[in-house]
N, C-alpha and C. Protein backbone atom coordinates (compact mmCIF):
# COMPACT_ATOMS: atom_id res chain seq x y z
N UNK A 1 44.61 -49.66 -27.08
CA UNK A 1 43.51 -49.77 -28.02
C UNK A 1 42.17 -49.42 -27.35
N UNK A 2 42.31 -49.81 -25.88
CA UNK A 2 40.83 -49.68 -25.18
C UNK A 2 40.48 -48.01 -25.27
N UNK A 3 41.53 -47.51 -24.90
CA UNK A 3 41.54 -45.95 -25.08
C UNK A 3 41.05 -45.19 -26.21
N UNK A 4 41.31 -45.83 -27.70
CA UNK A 4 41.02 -45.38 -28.49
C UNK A 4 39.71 -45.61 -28.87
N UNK A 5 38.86 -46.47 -28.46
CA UNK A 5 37.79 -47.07 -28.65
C UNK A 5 37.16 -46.38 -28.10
N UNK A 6 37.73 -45.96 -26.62
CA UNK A 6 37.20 -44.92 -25.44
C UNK A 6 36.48 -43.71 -26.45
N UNK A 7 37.54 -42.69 -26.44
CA UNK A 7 37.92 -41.74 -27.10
C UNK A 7 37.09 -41.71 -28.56
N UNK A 8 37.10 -42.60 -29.15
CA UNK A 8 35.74 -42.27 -30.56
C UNK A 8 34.47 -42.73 -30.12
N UNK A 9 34.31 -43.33 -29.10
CA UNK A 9 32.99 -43.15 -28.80
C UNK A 9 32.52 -42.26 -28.12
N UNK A 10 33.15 -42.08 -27.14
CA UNK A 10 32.67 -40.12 -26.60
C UNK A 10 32.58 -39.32 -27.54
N UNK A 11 33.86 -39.15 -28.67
CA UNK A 11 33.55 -38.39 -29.63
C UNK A 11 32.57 -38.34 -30.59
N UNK A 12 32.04 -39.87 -30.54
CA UNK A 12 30.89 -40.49 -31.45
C UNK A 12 29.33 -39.51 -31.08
N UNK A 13 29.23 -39.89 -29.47
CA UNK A 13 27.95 -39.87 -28.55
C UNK A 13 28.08 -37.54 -29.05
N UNK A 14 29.70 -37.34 -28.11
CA UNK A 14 29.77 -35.76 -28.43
C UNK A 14 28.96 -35.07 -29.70
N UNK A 15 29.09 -35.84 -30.70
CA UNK A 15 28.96 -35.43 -32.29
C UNK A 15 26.93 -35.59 -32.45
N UNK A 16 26.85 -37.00 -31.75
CA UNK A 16 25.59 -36.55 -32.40
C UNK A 16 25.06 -36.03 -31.51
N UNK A 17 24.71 -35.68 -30.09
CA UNK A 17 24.14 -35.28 -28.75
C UNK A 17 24.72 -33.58 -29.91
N UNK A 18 25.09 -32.94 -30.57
CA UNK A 18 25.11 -31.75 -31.01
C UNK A 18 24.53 -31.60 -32.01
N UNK A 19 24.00 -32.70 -32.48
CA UNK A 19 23.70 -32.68 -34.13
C UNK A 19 21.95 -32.81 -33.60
N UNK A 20 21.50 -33.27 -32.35
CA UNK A 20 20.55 -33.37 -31.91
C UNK A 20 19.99 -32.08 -31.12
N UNK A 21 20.86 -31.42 -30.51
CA UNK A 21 20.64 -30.65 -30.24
C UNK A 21 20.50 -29.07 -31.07
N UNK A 22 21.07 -29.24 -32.13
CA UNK A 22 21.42 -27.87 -33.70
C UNK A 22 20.05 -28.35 -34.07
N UNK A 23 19.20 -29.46 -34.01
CA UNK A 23 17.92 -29.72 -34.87
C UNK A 23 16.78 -29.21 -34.00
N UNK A 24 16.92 -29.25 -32.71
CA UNK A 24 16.02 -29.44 -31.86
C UNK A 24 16.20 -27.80 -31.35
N UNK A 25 17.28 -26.80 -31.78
CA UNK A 25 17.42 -25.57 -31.85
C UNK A 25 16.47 -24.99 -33.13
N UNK A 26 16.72 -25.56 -33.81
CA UNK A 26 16.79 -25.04 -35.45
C UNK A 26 14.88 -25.36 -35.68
N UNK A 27 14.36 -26.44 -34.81
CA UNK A 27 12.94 -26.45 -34.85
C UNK A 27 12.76 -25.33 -33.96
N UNK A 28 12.89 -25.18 -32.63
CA UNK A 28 12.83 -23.86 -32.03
C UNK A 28 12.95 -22.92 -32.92
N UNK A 29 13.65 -22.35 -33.08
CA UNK A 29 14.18 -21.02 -33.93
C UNK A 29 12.72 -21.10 -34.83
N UNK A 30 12.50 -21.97 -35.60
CA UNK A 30 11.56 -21.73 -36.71
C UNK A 30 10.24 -21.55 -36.26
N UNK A 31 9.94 -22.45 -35.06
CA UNK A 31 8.29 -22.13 -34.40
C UNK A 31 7.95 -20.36 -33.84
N UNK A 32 9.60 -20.36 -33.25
CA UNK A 32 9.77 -18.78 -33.26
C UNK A 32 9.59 -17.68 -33.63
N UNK A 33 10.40 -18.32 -35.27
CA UNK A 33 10.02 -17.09 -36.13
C UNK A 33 8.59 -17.17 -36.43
N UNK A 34 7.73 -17.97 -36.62
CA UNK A 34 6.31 -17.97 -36.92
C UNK A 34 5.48 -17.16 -35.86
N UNK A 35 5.77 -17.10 -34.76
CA UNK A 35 5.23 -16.85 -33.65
C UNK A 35 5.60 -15.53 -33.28
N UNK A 36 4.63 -14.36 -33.30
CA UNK A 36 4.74 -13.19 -32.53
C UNK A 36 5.14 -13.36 -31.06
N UNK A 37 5.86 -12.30 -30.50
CA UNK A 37 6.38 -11.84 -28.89
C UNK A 37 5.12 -11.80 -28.53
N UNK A 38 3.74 -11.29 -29.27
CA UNK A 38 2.86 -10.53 -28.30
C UNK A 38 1.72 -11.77 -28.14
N UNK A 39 2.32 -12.90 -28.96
CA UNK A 39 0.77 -13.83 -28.56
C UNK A 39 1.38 -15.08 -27.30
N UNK A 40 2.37 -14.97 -26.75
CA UNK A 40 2.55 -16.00 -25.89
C UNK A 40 2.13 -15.52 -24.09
N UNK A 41 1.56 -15.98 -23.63
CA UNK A 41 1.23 -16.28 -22.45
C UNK A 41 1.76 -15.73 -21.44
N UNK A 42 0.81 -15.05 -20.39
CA UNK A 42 1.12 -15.02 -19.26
C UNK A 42 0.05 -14.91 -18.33
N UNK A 43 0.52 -15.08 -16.96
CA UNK A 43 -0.64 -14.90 -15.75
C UNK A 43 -0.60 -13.82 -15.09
N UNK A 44 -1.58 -13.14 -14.89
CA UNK A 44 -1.68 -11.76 -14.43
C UNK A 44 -1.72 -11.97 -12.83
N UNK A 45 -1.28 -10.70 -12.16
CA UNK A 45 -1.74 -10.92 -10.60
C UNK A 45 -2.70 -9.55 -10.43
N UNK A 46 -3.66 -9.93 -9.20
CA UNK A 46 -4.37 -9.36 -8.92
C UNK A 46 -3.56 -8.28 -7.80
N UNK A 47 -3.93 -7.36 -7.11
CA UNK A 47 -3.63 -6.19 -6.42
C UNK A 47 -3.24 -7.13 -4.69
N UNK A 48 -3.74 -7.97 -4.33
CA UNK A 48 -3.47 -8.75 -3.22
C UNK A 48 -2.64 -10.01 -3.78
N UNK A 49 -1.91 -10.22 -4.93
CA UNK A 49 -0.87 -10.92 -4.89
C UNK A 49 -1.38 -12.32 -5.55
N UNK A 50 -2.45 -12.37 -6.00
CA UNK A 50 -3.46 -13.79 -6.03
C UNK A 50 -3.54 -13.89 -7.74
N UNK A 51 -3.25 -14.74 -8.67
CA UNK A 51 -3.35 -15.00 -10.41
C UNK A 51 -4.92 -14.34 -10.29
N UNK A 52 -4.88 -13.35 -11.37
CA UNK A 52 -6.17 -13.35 -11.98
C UNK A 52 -6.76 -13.38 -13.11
N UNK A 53 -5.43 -13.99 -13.74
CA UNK A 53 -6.00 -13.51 -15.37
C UNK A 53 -4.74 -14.50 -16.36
N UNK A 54 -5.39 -15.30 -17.32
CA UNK A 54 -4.21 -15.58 -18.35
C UNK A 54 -4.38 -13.94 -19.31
N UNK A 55 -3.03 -13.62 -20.13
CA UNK A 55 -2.88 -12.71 -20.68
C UNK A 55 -1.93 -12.72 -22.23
N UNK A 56 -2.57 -12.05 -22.76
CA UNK A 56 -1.24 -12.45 -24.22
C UNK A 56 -0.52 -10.56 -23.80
N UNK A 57 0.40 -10.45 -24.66
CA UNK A 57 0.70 -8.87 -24.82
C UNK A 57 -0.08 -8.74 -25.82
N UNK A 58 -0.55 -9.18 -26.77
CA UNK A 58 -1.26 -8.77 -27.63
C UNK A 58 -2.87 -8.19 -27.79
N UNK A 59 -3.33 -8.24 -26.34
CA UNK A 59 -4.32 -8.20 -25.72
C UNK A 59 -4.34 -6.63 -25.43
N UNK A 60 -3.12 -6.20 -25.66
CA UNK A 60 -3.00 -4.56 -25.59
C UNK A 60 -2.39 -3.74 -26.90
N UNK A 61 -2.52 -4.73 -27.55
CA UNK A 61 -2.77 -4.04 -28.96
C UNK A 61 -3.66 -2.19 -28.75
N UNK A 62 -2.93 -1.75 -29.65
CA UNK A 62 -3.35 -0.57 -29.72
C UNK A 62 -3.28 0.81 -28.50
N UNK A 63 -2.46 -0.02 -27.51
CA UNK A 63 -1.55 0.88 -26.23
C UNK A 63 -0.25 0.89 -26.90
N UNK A 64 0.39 1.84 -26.47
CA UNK A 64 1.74 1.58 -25.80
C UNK A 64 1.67 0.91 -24.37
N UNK A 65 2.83 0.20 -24.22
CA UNK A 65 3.36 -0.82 -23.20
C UNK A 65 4.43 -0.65 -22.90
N UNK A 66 5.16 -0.69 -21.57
CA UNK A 66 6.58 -0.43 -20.73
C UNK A 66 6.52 -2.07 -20.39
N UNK A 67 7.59 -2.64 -20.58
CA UNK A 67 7.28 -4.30 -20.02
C UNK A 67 8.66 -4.32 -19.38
N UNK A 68 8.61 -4.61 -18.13
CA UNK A 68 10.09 -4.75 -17.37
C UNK A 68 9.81 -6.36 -17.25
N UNK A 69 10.95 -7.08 -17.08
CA UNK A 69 11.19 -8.51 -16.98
C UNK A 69 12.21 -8.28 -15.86
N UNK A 70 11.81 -9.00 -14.82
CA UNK A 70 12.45 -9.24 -13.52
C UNK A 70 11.99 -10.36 -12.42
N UNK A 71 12.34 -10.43 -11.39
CA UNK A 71 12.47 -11.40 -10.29
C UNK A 71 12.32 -11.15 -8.74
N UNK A 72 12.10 -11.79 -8.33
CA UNK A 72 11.82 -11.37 -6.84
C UNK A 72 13.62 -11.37 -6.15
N UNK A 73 14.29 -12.06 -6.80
CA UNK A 73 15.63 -11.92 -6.30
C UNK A 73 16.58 -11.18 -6.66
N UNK A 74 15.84 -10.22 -7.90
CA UNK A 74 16.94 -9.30 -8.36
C UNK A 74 16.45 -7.92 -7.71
N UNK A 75 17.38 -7.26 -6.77
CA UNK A 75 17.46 -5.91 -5.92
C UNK A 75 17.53 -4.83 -6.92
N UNK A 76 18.08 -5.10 -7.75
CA UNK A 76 17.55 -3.59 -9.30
C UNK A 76 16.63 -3.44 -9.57
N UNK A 77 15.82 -4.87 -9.67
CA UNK A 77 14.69 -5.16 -10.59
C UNK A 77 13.27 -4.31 -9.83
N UNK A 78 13.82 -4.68 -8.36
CA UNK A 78 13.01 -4.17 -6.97
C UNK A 78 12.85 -2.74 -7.00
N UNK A 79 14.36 -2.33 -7.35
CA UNK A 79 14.97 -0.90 -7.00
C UNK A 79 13.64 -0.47 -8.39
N UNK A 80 13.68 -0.32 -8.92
CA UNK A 80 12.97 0.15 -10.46
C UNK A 80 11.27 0.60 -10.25
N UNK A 81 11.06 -0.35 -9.13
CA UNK A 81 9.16 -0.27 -8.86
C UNK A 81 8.77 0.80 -8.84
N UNK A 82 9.45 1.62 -8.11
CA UNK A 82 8.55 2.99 -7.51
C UNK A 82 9.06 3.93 -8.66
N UNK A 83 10.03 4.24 -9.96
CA UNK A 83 9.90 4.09 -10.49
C UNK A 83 9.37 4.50 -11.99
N UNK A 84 9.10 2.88 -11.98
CA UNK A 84 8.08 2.28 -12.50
C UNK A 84 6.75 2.87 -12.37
N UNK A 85 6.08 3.05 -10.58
CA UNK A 85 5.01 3.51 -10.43
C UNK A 85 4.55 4.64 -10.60
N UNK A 86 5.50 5.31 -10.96
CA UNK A 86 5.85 6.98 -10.67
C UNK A 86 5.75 7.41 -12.24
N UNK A 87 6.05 6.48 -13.38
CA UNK A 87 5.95 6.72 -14.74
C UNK A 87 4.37 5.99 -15.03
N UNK A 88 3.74 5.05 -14.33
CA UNK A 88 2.29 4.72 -14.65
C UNK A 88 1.31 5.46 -14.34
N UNK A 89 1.29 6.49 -13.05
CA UNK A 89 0.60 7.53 -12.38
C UNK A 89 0.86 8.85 -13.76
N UNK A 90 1.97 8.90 -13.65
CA UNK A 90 2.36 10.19 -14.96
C UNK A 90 1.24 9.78 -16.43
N UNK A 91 1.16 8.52 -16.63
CA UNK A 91 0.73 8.49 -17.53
C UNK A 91 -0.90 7.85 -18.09
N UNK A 92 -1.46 7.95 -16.61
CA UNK A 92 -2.49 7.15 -16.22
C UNK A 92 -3.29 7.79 -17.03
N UNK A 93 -4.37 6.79 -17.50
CA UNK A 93 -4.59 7.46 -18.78
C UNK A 93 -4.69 7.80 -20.02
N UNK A 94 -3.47 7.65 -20.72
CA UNK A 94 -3.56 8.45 -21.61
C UNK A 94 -2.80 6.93 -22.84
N UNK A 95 -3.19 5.86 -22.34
CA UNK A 95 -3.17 4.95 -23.32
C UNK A 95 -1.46 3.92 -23.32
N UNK A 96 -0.78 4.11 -21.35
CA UNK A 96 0.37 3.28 -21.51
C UNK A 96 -0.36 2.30 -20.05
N UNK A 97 0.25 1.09 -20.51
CA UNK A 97 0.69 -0.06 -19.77
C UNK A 97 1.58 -0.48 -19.33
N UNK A 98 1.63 -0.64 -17.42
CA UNK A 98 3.06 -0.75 -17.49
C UNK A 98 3.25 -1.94 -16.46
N UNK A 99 3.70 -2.97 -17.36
CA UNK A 99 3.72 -4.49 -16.66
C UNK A 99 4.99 -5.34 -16.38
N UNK A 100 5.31 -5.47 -15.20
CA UNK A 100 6.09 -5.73 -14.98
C UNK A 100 6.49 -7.50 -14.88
N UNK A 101 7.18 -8.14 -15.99
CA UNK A 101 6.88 -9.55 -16.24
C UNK A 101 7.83 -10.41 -15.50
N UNK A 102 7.70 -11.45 -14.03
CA UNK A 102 8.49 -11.98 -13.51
C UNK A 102 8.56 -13.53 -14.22
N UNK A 103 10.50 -13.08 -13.89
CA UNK A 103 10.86 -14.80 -14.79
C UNK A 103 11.12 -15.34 -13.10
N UNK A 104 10.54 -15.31 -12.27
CA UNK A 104 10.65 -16.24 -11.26
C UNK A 104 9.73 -17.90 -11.78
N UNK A 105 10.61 -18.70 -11.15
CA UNK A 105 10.39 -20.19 -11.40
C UNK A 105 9.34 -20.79 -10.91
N UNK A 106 9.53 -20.12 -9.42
CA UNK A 106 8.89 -20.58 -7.98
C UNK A 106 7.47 -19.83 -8.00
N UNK A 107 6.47 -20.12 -8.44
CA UNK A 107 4.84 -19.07 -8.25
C UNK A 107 4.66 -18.55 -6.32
N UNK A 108 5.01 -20.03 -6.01
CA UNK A 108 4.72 -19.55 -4.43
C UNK A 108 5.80 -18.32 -3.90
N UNK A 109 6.93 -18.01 -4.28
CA UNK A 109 7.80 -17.09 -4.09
C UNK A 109 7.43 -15.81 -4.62
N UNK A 110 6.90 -16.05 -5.26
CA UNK A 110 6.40 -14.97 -6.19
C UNK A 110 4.52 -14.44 -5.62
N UNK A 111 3.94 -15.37 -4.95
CA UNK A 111 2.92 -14.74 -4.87
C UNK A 111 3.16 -14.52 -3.12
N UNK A 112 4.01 -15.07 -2.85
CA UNK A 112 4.42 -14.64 -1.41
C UNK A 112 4.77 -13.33 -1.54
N UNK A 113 5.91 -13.31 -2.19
CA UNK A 113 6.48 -11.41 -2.32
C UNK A 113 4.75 -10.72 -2.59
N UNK A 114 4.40 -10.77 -3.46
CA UNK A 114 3.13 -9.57 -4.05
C UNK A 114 2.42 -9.70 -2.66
N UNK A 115 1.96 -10.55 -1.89
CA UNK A 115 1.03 -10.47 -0.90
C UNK A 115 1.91 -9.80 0.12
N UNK A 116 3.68 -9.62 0.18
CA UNK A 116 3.88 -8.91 1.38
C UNK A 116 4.25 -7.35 0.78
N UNK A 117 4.44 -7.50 -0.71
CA UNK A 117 5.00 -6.36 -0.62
C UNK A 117 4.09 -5.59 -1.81
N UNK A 118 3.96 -4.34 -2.39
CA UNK A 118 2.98 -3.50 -3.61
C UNK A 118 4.37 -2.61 -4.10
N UNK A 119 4.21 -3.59 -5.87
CA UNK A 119 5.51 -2.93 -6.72
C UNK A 119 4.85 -1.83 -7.23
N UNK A 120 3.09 -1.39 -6.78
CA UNK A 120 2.77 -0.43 -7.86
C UNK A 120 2.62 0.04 -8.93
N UNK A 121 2.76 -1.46 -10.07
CA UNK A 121 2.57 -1.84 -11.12
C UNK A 121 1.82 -3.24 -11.48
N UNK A 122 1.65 -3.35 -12.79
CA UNK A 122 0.70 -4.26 -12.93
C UNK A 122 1.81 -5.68 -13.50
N UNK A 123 1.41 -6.80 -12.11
CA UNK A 123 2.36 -7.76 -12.60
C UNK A 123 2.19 -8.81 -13.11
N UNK A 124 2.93 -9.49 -13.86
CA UNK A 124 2.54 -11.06 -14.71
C UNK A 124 3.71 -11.89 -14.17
N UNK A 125 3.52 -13.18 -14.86
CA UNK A 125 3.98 -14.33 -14.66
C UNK A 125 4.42 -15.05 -15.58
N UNK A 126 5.61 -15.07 -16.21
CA UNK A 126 6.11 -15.63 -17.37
C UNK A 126 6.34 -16.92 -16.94
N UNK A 127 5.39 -17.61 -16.87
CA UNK A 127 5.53 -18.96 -16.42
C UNK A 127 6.56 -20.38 -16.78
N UNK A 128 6.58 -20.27 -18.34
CA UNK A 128 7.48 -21.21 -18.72
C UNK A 128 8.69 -20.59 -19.49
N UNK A 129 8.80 -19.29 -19.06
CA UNK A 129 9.98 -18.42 -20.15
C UNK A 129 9.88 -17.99 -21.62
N UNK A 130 8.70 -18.33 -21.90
CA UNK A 130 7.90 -18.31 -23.22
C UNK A 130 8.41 -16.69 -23.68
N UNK A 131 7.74 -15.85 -22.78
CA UNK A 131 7.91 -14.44 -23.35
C UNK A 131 9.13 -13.91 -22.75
N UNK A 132 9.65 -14.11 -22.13
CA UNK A 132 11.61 -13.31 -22.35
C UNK A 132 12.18 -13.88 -22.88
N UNK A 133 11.85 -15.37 -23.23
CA UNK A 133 12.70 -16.04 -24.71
C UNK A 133 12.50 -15.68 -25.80
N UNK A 134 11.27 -15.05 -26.15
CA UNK A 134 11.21 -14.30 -27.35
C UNK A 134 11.32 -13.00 -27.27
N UNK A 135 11.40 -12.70 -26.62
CA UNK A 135 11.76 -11.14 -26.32
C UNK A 135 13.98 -11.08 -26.32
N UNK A 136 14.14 -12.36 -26.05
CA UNK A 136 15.69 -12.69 -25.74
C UNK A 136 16.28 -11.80 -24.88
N UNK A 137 15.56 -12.10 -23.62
CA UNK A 137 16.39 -11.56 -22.19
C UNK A 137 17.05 -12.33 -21.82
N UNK A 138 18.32 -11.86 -21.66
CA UNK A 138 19.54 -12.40 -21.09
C UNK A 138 20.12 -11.50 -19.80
N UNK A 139 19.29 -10.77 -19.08
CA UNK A 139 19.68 -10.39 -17.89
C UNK A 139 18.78 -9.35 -17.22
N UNK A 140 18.28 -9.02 -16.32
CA UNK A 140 17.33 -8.27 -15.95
C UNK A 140 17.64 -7.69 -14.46
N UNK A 141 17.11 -6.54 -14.51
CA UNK A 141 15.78 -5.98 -14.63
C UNK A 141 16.32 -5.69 -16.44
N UNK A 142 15.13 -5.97 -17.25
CA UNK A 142 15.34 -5.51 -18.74
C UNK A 142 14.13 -4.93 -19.13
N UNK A 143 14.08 -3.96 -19.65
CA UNK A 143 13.30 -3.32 -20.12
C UNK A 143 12.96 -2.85 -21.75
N UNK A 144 11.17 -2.82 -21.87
CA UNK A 144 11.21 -2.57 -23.17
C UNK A 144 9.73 -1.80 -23.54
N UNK A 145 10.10 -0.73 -24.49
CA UNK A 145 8.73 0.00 -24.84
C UNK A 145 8.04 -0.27 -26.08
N UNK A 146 6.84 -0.89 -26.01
CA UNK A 146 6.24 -1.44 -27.18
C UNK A 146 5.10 -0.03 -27.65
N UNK A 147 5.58 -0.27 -28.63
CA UNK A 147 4.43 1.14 -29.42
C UNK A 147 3.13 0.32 -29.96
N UNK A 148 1.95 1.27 -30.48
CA UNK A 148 0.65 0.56 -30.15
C UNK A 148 0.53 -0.54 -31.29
N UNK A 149 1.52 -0.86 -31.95
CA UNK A 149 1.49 -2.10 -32.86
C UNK A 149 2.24 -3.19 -32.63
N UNK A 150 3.10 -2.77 -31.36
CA UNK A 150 3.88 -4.12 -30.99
C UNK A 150 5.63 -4.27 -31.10
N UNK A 151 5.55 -3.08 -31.78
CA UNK A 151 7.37 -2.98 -32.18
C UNK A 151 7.61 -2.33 -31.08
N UNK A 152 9.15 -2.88 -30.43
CA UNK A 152 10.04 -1.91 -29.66
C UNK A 152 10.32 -1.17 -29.92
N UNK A 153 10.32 -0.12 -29.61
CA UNK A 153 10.82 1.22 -29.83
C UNK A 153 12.04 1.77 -28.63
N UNK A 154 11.91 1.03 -27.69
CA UNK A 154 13.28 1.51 -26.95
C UNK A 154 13.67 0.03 -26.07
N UNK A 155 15.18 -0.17 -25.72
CA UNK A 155 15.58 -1.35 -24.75
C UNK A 155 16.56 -0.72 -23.94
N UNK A 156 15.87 -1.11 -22.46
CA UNK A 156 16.74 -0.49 -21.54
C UNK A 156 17.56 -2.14 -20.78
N UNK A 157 18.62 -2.10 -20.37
CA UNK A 157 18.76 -3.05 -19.68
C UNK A 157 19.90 -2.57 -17.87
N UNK A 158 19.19 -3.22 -17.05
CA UNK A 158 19.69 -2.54 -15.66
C UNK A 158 18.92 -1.69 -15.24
N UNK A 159 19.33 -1.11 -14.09
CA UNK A 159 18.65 -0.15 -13.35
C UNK A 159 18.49 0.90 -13.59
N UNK A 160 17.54 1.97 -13.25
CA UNK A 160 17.24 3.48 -13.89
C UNK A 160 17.40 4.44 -12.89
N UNK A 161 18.32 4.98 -13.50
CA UNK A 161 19.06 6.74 -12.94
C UNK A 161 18.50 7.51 -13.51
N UNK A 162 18.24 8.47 -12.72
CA UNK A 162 17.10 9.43 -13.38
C UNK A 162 16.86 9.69 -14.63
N UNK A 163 18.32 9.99 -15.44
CA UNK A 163 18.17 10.39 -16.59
C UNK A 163 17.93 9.15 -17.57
N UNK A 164 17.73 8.20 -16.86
CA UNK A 164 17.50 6.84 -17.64
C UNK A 164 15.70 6.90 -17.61
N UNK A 165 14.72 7.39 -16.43
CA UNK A 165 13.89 7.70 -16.43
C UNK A 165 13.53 8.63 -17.02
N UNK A 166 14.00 10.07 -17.41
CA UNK A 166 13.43 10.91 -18.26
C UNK A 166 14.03 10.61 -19.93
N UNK A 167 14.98 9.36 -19.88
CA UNK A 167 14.71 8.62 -21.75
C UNK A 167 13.31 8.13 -21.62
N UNK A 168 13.41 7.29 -21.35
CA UNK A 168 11.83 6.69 -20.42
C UNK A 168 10.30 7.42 -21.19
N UNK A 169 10.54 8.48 -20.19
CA UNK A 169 9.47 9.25 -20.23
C UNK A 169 9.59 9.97 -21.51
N UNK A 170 10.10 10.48 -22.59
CA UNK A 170 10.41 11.26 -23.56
C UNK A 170 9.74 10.26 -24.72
N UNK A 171 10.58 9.12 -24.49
CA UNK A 171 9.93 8.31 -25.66
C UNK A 171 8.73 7.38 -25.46
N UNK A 172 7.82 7.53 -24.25
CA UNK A 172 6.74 7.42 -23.94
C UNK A 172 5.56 8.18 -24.76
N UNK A 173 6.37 9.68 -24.38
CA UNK A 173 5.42 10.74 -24.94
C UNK A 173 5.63 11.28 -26.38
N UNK A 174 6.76 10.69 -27.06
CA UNK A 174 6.56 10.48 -28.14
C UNK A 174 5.78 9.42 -28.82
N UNK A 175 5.58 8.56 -28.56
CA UNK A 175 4.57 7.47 -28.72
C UNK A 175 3.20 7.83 -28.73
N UNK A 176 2.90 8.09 -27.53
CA UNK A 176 1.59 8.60 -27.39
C UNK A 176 1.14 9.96 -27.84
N UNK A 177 1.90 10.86 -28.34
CA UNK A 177 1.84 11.68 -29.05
C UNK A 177 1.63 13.19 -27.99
N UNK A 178 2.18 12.88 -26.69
CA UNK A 178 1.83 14.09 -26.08
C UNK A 178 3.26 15.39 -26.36
């Protein structure tokens, strides 16, 4: 009998710990949907590795935007910089942004890397996961091209082989109209 008593109360605690958690989803989900990708938060870094700026994406309204989401521990994400830098120089100019948004946890890891190393792009700080949760990254380096109103227009996910760089670049310059 003790067993069974066992057994419906785990199943008891199981049942509502889900019924608490489907509500506490289901309020998420809805603040969500109210909430644009481009108005949540981030911290910008300066060129020596140092925060200089809170930032929305929406703050670049009226660019196109390249937004990579990555980490100081992912070696793709790394692999992608130069790049990365190599498509911001191409396009310097002519109305793209290209920011590269770390879901690192650790700030000091993160402003350690920028002070030893230059990704050659302009980097942020997704501090509480705010913006790759609405963006719904589930693995990175991930990539995405926002046209000058905010819609994606292309999702890359993984690393870029050349011809993954000249998709890249094609639908860049379709955007911007060159």
């Amino acid at each position: 009998m003790k067993i069974k008593k066992s057994v419906v109360a785990i199943l008891a605690s199981g049942i509502i710990g889900l019924s608490v958690m489907a509500q506490g989803a289901h309020a998420l989900g809805t603040q969500n949907e109210n909430m644009s990708p481009l108005e949540h938060n981030m911290i910008m870094f300066n060129e020596i590795g140092a925060p200089a700026a809170k930032k929305n994406l929406s703050d670049y309204q009226g660019e196109v935007v390249l937004v990579q989401f990555w980490a100081t521990f992912c070696g793709y994400c790394k692999a992608n910089f130069p790049k990365l830098s190599a498509i911001n120089e191409r396009f310097e100019g002519q109305g793209l942004n290209v920011i590269a948004v770390s879901t690192d946890s650790d700030g000091d890891v993160l402003m350690d890397y920028l002070q030893s190393e230059n990704p050659g792009v302009q980097i942020a700080w997704d501090i509480s996961d705010t913006v790759s949760t609405a963006y719904e990254v589930s693995s990175i380096p991930h990539t995405f091209i926002l046209d000058r109103d905010g819609n994606i227009i292309h999702e890359q996910i993984g690393a870029y082989s050349s011809s993954d760089v000249e998709v890249l670049e094609q639908k860049i310059s379709a955007v911007i109209g060159n």
